[in-house]
Protein backbone atom coordinates (compact mmCIF):
# COMPACT_ATOMS: atom_id res chain seq x y z
CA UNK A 1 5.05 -8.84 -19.29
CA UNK A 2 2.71 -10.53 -21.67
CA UNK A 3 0.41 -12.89 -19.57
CA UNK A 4 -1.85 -15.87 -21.73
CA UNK A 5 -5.13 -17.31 -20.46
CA UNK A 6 -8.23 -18.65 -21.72
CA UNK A 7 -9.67 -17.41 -19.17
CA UNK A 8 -9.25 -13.65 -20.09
CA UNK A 9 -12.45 -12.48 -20.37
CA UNK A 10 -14.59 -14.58 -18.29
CA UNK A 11 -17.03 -13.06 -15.93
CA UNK A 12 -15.10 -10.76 -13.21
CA UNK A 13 -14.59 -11.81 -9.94
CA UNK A 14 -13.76 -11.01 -6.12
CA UNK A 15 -15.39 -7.89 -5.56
CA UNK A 16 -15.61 -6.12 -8.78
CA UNK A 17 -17.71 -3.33 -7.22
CA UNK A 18 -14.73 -1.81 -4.69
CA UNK A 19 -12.22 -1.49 -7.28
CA UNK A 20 -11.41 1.79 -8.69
CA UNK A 21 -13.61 3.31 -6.64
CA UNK A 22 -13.62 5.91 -3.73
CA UNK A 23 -15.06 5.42 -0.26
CA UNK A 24 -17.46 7.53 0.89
CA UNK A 25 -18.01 8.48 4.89
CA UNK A 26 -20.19 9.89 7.23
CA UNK A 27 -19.71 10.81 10.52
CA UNK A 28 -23.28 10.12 12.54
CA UNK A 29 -23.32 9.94 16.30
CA UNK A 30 -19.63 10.43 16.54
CA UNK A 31 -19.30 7.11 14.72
CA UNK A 32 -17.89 6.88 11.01
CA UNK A 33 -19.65 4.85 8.62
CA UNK A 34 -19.49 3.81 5.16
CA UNK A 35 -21.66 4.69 2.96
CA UNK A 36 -20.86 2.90 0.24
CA UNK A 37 -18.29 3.08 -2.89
CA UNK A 38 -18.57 5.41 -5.66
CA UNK A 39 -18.92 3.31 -8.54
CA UNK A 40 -20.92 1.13 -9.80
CA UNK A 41 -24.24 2.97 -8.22
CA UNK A 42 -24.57 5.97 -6.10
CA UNK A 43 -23.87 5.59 -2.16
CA UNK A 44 -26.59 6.39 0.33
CA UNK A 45 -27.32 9.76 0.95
CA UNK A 46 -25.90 10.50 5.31
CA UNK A 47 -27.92 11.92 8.14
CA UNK A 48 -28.39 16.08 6.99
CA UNK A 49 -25.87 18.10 8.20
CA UNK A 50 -23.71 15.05 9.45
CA UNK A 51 -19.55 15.26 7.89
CA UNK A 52 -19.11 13.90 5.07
CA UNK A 53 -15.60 12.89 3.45
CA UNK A 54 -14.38 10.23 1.03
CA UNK A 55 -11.17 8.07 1.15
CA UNK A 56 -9.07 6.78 -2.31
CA UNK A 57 -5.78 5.43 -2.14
CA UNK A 58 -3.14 3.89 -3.48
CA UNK A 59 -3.51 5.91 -7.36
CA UNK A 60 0.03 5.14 -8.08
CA UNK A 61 0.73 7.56 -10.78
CA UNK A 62 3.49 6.94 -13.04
CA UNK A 63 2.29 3.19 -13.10
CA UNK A 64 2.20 2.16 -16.91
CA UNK A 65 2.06 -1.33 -16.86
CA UNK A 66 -0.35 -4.38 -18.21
CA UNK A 67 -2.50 -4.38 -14.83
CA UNK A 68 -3.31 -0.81 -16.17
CA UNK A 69 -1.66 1.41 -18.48
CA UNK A 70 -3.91 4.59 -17.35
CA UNK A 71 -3.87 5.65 -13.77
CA UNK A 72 -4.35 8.83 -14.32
CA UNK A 73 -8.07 7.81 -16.31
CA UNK A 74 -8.59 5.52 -13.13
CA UNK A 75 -7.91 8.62 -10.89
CA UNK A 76 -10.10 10.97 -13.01
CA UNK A 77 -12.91 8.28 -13.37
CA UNK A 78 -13.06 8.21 -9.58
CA UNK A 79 -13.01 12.16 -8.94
CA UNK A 80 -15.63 12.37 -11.64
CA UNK A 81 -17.89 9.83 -9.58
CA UNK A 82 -16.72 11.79 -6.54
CA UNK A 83 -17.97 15.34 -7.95
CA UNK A 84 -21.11 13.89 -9.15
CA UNK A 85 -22.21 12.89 -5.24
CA UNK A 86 -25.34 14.29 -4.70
CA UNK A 87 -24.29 15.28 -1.00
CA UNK A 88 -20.97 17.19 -1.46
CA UNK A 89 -18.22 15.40 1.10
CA UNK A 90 -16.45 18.10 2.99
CA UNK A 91 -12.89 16.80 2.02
CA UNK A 92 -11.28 13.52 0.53
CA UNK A 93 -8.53 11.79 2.13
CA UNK A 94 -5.61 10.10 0.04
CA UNK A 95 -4.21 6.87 2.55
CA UNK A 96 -0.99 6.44 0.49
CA UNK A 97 1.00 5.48 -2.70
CA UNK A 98 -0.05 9.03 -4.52
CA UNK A 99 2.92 7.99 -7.05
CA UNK A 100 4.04 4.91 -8.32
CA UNK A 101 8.78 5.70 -8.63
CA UNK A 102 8.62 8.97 -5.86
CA UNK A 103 9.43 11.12 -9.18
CA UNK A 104 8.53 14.79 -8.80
CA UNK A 105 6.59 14.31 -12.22
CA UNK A 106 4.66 11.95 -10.90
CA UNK A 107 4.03 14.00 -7.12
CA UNK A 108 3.37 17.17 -9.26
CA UNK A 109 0.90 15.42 -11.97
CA UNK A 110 -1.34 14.07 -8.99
CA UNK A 111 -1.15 16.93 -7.19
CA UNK A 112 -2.82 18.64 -10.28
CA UNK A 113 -5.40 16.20 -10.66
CA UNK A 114 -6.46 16.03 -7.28
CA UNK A 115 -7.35 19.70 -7.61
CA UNK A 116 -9.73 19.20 -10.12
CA UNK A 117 -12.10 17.65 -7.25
CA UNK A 118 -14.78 19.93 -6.39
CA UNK A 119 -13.64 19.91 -2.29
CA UNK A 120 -11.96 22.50 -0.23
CA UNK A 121 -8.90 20.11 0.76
CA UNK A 122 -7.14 16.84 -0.17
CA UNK A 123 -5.61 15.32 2.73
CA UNK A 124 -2.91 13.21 2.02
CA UNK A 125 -0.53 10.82 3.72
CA UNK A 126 2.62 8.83 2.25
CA UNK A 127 2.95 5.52 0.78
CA UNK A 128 6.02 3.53 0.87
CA UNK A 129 6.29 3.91 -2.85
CA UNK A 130 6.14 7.78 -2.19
CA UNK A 131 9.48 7.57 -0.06
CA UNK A 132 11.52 5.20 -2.12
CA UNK A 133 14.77 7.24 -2.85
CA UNK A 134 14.86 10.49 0.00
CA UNK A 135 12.59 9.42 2.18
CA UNK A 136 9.23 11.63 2.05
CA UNK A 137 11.35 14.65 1.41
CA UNK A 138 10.32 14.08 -2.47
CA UNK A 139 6.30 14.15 -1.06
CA UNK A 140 6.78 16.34 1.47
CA UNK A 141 7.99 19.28 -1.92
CA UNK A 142 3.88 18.97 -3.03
CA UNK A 143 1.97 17.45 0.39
CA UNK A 144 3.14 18.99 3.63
CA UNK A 145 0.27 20.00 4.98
CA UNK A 146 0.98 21.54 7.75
CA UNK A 147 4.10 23.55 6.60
CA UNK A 148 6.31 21.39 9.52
CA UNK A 149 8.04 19.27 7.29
CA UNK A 150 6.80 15.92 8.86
CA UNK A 151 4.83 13.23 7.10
CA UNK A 152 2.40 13.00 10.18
CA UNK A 153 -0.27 16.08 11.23
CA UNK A 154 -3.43 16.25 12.67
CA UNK A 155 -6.79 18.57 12.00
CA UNK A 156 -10.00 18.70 13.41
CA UNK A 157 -13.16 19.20 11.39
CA UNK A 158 -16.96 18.66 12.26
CA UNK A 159 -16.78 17.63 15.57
CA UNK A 160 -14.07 14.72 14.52
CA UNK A 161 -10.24 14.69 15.19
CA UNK A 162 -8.11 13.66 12.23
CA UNK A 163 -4.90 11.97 12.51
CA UNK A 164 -2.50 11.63 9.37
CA UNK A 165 0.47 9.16 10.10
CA UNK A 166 3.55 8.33 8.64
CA UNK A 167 4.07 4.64 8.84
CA UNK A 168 6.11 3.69 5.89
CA UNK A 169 9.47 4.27 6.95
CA UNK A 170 12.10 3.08 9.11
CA UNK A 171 11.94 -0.34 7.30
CA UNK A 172 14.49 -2.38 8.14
CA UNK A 173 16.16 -5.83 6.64
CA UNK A 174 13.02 -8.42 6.77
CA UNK A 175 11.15 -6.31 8.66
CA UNK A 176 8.09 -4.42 8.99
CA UNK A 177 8.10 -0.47 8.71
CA UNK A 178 7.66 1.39 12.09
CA UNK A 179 6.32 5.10 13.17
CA UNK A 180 8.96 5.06 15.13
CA UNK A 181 9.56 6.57 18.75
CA UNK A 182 9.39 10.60 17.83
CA UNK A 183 5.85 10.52 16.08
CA UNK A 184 4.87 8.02 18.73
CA UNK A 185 5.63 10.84 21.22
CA UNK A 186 4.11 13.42 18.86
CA UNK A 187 0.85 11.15 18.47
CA UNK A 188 0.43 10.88 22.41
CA UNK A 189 0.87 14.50 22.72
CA UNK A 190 -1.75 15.39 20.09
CA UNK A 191 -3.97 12.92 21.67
CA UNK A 192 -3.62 14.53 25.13
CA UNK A 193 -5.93 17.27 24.85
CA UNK A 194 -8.85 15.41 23.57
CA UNK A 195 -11.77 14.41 25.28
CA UNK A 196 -12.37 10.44 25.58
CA UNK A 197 -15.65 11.38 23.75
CA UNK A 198 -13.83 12.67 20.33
CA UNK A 199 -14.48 10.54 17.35
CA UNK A 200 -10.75 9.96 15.80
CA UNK A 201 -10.23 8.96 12.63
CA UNK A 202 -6.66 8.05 12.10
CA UNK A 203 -5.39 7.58 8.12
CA UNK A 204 -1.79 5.89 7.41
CA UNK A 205 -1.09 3.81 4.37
CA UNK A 206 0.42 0.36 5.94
CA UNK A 207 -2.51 -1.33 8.01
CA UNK A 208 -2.25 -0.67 11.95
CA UNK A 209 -2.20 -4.19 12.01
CA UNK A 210 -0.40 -7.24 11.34
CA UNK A 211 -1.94 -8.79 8.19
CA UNK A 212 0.77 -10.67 6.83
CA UNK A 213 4.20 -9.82 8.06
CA UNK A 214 6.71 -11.73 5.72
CA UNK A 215 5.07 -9.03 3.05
CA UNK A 216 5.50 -5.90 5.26
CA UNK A 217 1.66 -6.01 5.67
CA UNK A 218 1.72 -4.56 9.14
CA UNK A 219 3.62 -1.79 11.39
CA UNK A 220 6.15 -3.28 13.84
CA UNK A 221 5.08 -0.75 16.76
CA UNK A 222 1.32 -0.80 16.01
CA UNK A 223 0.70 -1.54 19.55
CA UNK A 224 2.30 1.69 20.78
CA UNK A 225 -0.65 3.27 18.42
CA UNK A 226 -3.49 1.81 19.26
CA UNK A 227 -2.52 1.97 22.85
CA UNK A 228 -2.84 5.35 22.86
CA UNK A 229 -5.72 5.12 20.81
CA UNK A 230 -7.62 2.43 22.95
CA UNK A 231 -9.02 5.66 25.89
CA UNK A 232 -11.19 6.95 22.90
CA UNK A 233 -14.87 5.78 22.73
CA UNK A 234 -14.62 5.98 18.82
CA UNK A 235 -11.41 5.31 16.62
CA UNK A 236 -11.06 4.46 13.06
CA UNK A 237 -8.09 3.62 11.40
CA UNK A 238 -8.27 3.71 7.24
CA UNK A 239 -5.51 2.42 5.31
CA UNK A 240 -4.80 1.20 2.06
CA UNK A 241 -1.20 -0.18 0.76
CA UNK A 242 -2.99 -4.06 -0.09
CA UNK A 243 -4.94 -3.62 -2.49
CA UNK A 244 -7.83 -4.90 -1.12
CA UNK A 245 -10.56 -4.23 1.51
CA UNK A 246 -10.40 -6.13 4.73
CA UNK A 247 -11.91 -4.71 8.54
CA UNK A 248 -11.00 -5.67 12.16
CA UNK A 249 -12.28 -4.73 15.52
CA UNK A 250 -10.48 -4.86 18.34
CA UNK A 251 -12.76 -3.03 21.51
CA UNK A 252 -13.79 0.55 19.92
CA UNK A 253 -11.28 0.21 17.22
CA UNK A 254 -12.29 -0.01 14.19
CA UNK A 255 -9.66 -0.37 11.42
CA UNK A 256 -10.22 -0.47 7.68
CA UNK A 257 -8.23 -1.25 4.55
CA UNK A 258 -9.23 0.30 0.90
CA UNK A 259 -9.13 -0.92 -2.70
CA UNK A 260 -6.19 1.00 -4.99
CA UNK A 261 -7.47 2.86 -7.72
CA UNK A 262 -4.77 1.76 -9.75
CA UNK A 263 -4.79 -2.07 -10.18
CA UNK A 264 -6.14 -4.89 -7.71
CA UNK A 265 -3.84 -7.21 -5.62
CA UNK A 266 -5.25 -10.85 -6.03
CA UNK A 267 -8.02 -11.06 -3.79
CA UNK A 268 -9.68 -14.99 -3.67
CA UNK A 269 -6.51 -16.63 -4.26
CA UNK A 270 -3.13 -15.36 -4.28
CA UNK A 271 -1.27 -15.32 -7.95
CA UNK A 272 1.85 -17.76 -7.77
CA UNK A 273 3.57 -15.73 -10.19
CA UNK A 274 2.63 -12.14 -9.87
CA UNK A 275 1.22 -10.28 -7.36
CA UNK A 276 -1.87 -8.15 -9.06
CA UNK A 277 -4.93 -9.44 -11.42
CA UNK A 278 -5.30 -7.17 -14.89
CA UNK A 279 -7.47 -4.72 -15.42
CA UNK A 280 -10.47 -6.23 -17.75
CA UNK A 281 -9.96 -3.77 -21.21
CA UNK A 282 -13.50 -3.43 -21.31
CA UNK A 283 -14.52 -2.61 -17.82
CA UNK A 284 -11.21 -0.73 -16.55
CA UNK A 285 -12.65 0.39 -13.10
CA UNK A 286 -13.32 -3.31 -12.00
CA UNK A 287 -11.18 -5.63 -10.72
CA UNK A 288 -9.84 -8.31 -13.04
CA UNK A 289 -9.96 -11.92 -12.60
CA UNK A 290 -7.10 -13.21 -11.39
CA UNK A 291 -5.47 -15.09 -14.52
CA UNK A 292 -2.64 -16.81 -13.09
CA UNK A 293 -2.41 -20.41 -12.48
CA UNK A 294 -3.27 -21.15 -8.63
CA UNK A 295 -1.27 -23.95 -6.63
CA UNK A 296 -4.07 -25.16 -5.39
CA UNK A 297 -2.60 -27.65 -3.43
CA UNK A 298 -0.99 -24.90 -1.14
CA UNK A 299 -4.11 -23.17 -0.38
CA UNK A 300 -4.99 -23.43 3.24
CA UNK A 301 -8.24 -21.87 5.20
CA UNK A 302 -7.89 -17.98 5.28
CA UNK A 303 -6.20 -16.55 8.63
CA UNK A 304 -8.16 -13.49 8.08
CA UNK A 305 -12.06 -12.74 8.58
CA UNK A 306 -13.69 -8.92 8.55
CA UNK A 307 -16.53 -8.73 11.10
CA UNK A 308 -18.20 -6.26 12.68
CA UNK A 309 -22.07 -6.12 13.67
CA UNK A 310 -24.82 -4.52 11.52
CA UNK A 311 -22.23 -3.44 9.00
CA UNK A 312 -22.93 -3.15 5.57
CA UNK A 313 -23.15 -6.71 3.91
CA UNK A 314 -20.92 -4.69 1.36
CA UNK A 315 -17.67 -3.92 3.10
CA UNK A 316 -17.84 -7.99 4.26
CA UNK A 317 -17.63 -9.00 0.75
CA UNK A 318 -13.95 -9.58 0.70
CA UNK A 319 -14.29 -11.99 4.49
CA UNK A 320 -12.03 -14.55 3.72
CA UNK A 321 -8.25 -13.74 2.61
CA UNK A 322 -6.31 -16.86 1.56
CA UNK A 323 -2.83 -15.26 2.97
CA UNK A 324 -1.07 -18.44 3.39
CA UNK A 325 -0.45 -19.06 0.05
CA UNK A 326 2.09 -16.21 -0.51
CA UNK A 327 4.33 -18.38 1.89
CA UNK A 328 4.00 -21.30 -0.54
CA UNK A 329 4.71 -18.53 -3.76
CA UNK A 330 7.63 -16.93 -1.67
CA UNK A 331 9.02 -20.62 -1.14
CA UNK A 332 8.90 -21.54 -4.40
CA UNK A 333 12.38 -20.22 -6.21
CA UNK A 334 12.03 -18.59 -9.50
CA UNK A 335 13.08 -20.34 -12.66
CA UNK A 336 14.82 -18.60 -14.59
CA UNK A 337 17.83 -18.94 -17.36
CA UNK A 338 20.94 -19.69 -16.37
CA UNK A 339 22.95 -16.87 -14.73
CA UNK A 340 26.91 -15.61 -14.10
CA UNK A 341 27.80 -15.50 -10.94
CA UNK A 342 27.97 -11.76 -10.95
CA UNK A 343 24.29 -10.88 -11.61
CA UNK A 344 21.42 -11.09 -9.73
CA UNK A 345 18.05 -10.94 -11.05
CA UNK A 346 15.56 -9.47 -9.33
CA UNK A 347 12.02 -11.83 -10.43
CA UNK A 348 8.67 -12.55 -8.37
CA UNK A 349 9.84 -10.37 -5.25
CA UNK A 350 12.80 -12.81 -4.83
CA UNK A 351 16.69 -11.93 -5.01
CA UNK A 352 18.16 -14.88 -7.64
CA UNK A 353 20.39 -16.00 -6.50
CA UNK A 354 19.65 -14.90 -3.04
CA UNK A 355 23.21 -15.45 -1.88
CA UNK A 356 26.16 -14.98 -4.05
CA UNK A 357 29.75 -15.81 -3.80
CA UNK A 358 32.72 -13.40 -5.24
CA UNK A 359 35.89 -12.28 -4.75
CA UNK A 360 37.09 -8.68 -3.83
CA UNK A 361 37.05 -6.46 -6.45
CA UNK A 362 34.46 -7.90 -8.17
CA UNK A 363 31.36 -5.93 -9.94
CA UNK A 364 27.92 -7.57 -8.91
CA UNK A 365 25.17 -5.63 -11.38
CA UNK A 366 21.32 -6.45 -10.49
CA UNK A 367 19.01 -6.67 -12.74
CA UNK A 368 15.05 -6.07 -11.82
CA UNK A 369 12.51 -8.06 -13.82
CA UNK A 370 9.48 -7.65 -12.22
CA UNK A 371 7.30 -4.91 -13.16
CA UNK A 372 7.04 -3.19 -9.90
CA UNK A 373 9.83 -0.92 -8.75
CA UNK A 374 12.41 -2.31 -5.99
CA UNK A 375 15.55 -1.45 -4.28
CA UNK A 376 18.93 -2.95 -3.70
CA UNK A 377 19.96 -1.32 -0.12
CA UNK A 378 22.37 -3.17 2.24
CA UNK A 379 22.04 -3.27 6.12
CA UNK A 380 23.54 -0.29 7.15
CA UNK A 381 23.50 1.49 3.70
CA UNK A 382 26.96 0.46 2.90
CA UNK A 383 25.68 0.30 -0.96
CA UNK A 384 22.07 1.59 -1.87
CA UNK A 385 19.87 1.99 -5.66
CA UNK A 386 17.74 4.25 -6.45
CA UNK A 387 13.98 2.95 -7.32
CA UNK A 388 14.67 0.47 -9.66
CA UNK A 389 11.61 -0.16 -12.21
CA UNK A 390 11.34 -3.02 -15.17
CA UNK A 391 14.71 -3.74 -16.83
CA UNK A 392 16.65 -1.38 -14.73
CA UNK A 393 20.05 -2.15 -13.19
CA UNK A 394 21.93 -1.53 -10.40
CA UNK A 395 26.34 -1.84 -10.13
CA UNK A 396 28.14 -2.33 -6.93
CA UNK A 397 32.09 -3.44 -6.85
CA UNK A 398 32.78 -4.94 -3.47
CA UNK A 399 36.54 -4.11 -2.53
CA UNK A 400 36.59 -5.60 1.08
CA UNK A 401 36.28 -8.88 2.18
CA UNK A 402 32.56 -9.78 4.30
CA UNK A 403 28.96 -10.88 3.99
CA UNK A 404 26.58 -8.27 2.91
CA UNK A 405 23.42 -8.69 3.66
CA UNK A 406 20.74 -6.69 1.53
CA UNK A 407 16.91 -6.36 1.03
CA UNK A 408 14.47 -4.73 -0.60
CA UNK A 409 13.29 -1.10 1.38
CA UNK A 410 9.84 -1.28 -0.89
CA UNK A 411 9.50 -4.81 -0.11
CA UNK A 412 11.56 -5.67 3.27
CA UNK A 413 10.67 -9.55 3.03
CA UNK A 414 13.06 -9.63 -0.36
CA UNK A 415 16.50 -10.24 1.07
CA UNK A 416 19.95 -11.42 0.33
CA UNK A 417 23.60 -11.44 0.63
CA UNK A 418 26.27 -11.15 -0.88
CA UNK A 419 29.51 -13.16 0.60
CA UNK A 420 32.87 -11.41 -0.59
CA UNK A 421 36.04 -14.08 -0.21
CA UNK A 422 39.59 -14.33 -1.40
CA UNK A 423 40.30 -17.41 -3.10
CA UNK A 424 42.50 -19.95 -0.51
C-alpha cells in the first residue's frame, strides 16, 4: 500500500518512547511494578535481590509490510536493549502474536531469536494471529511449555505465581474470543492451592477486559477470570494484542496492556482508513505519526482513562483512547471499483459487499486487500480459508440453497453473508 502525506516526517507523536520497546518488572513487596521501557534510556535499577522479568509482545514475525518491513531488526533491537540491562531479569515473557500468518517458518525463526536473549527461559503465550489455520497446534510444535499440549500453564518463580492463558480462541461470528469452560476449570484448580497472600501475575494476549468489543478487544468470559482472581491480595494481568499501552484497576487487580514491537496501532486518533501508523525510516523503534486523514467530526471524548495512584507518570502517557471513532470508520463502507456479483473484496476490515446474492452452483472467490491477514470461515465451518494475506484469494461454489453467514476468525467484528437462491 503506498500511503502520501506531507506530513511524513514531522515530529513523532503519541508515545514514541513505548514503542518497540520491552517492559521491564520487578516484583517488590509482593507487588509488580514497572520499571520502565527499554528504549530510549535505561529503566531504574529494582530493590536488590527483588524478581526481575521483562514483557514484549506482539513481534509478529513474518510481517513485511510498509508499517515495517523488519520485525525481526525490531525484535533483535529490543533483546539487544534487553541484554544490555544492567540488572539481569530472571526471564522475559512473550503476551502474544509471536508470528504474524501461524507459518512454522515464522514460529521456528522467533523461536531462534528469542534464544539469543541472555535469560534462562522465554515464556510465551498465543496470539490470535498464532492460531489462525489449526488452532495453536502450529504454536504449540515450538512453545508448549509444559509438554501438556495446552496453550495455558502455570509456574512459580521468586515468591510469585505465574499464570499463562489461552484467550484467543473459541471466537465466534461477531463475537469476542473466550477461555472457555475447561481452562476456566483448570485456572480455578491451579488457583486453589495458593495462599490469598501470593502475588499472581497472569499473561494472555487479548485484554481481560472489555476495551472495545465490536474489534474483539476483550474476552467474552473475562468475568469468570477475574472472579477467581479477585481472593488474591495482588493480581496483575499483562496483555498485549492492541498495540498500545492502556491500565485499569478494578479492587487489587491490576491489568496492563503493552506496545507491539512490530508496528503501532493508532494511538491519539484512530486512522479512518487503516488501522496502524508507519514506522518513521529514520527512527524505526518509535512509533510513527499517524498519517491518515482523521474524521474529525466523528471524534467523541475517549471512553477509556488508565489510572492508578503513585504510578509512574510514564505508563499514564497514553490516558485518553479515542475508541469511538472506529465505530464511525467501521460505518463508513469502503469505496472501491465496481465489482461482479461473484467477488467479494475484503478492504478496511469490511466484507464488500457484505451480503451477496447468487444462485446455486455458483463460484463466489474473495479477494483480501488489506495488508493484514484475514479469514473467510462460515458459522459452523460449512466453508473455511486458510490465513489469507495481501492479494490472496479464497473459492467457494455454493451447491445448496440458504443464507450463509460468515466472518472473519482474526477479526470476529468482519462479517457477512452470503444468500444462495434459485431464480423464480
Amino acid at each position: 500500500m503506498s500511503i502520501q502525506s506531507p506530513d511524513r516526517r514531522q515530529a513523532l507523536k503519541c508515545l514514541s518512547a513505548w514503542s518497540g520497546a520491552a517492559v521491564v518488572w520487578t516484583v517488590s513487596g509482593g507487588v509488580p511494578r514497572a520499571l520502565g521501557a527499554t528504549s530510549p534510556g535505561t529503566p531504574a535499577a529494582g530493590d536488590s535481590g527483588a524478581l526481575t522479568f521483562v514483557q514484549i509482545s506482539d513481534t509478529h514475525i513474518g510481517f513485511r509490510k510498509e508499517a515495517n518491513p523488519d520485525v525481526v531488526g525490531s525484535l533483535r533491537h529490543a533483546i539487544a536493549d534487553i541484554n544490555a540491562l544492567p540488572q539481569a531479569p530472571a526471564f522475559v515473557v512473550h503476551t502474544g502474536d509471536v508470528s504474524h500468518l501461524s507459518k512454522p517458518e515464522e514460529f521456528g525463526g522467533a523461536r531462534e531469536i528469542l534464544r539469543e536473549l541472555h535469560v534462562d527461559r522465554v515464556h510465551t503465550v498465543p496470539g490470535e494471529h498464532d492460531a489462525i489455520d489449526d488452532g495453536v497446534t502450529g504454536y504449540l510444535k515450538y512453545f508448549d511449555h509444559d509438554g501438556n499440549g495446552r496453550g495455558w500453564y502455570s509456574f512459580d518463580q521468586g515468591g510469585v505465581h505465574f499464570v499463562g492463558l489461552n484467550n484467543v480462541m473459541n471466537f465466534k461470528l461477531g463475537t469476542m474470543a473466550a477461555l472457555g469452560d475447561e481452562q476456566l476449570a483448570w485456572l480455578k484448580s491451579d488457583l486453589a492451592g495458593q495462599a490469598s497472600s501470593t502475588p499472581i501475575v497472569v499473561l494472555g494476549h487479548i485484554p481481560l477486559w472489555t476495551i472495545w468489543e465490536p474489534w474483539g478487544w476483550g474476552t467474552s468470559d473475562s468475568a469468570q477470570a477475574l472472579a477467581l482472581l479477585r481472593p488474591f491480595g495482588s493480581v496483575t494481568v499483562l496483555n498485549g494484542h492492541i498495540h498500545q499501552v492502556l491500565q485499569k484497576v478494578e479492587g487489587h487487580i491490576s491489568l496492563h496492556t503493552a506496545m507491539s514491537l512490530a508496528y503501532p496501532w493508532a494511538s491519539c486518533s484512530v486512522p479512518a482508513s487503516f488501522p496502524w501508523c508507519e514506522v518513521e525510516p529514520s527512527s524505526p523503534w518509535s512509533i510513527g505519526r499517524s498519517i491518515a486523514e482523521q474524521r474529525e467530526a466523528s471524534m467523541k471524548p475517549a471512553l477509556f482513562r488508565a489510572i492508578r495512584p503513585n504510578r509512574k507518570a510514564s505508563l499514564l502517557t497514553l490516558a485518553w483512547f479515542a475508541a469511538l471513532s472506529i465505530s464511525a470508520s467501521l460505518a463508513a463502507a469502503p469505496t472501491l471499483a465496481t465489482t461482479p456479483a461473484t467477488t467479494v473484496d475484503i478492504a478496511k476490515f469490511a466484507f464488500v459487499p457484505k451480503e451477496l446474492t447468487v444462485e446455486p452452483g455458483t463460484k463466489v472467490r474473495w479477494t483480501n486487500r488489506d495488508e493484514t491477514p484475514h479469514t473467510v470461515t462460515s458459522q459452523g465451518k460449512v466453508f473455511a480459508s486458510k490465513a489469507m494475506d495481501t492479494d490472496d484469494q479464497f473459492e467457494f461454489t455454493f451447491a445448496a440453497e440458504g443464507d450463509f453467514a460468515y466472518f472473519c476468525t482474526v477479526h470476529p467484528f468482519m462479517t457477512g453473508v452470503v444468500h444462495v437462491r434459485r431464480k423464480k
